[in-house]
Protein backbone atom coordinates (compact mmCIF):
# COMPACT_ATOMS: atom_id res chain seq x y z
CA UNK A 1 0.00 0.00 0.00
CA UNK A 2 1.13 3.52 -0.97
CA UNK A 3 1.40 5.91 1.90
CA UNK A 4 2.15 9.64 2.21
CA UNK A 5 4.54 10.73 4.33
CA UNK A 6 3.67 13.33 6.83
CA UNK A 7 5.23 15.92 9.57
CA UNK A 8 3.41 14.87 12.98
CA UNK A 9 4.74 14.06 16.01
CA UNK A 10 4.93 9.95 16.33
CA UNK A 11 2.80 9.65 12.65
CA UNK A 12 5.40 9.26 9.88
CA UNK A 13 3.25 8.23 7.02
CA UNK A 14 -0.60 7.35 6.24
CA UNK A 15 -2.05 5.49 3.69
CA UNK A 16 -5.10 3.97 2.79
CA UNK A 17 -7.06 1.05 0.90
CA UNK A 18 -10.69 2.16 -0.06
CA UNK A 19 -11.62 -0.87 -1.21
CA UNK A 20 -10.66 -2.84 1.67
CA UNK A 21 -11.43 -0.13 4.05
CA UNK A 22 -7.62 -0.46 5.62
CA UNK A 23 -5.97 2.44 7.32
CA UNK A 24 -2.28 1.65 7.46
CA UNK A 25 -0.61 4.25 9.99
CA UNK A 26 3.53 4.11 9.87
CA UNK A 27 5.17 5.79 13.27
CA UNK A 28 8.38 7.07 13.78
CA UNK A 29 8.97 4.00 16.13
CA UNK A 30 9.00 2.46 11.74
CA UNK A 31 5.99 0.27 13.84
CA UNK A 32 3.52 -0.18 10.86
CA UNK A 33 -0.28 -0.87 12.03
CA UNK A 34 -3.01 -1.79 9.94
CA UNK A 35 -6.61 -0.31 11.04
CA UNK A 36 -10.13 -2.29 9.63
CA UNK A 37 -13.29 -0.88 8.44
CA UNK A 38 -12.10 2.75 8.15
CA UNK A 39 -14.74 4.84 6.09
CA UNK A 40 -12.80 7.38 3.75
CA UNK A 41 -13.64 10.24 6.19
CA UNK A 42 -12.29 9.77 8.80
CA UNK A 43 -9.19 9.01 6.63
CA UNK A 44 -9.22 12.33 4.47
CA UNK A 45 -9.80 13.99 7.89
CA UNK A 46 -7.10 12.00 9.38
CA UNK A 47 -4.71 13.17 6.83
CA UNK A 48 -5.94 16.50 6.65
CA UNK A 49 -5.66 16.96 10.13
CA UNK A 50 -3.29 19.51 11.85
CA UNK A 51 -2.59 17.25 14.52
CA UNK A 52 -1.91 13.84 13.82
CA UNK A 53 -1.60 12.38 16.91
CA UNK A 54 -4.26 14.18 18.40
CA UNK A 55 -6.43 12.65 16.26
CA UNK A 56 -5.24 9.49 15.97
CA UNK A 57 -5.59 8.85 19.76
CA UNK A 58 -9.56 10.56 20.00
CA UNK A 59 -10.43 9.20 16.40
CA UNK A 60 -8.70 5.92 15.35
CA UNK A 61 -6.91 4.69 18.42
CA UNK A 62 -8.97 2.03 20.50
CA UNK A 63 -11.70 2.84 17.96
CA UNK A 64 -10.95 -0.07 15.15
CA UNK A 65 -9.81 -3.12 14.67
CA UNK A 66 -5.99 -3.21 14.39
CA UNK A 67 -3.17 -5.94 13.72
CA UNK A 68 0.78 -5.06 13.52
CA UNK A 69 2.44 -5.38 10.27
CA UNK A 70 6.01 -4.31 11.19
């Protein structure tokens, strides 16, 4: 999956799977997670956002189904 790289605190790249509904959030940690049954929103807000880790921890954190892929 393609990701974009962005400049946020512990997020260093997002991408996403629209078909499949699959977040995939790289940290800075190089941790990769994979998140399930994301609707597009809440990615392009995600992405859009000016604080990535403030909304990954009230938004996506705890919130979906996750498994680690690195």
């Amino acid at each position: 999956m393609e990701r974009t790289e962005v400049v946020a605190g512990d997020v260093a790249a997002i991408g996403y799977e629209p078909l499949d509904e699959i977040l995939e959030i790289e940290f800075n940690n190089l941790c990769v997670f994979n998140f399930f049954e994301v609707p597009n929103n809440i990615h392009e807000e995600f992405i859009t956002s000016e604080d990535h880790d403030h909304y990954f921890e009230s938004f996506i954190e705890n919130q979906y189904d996750s498994d680690r892929v690195l």
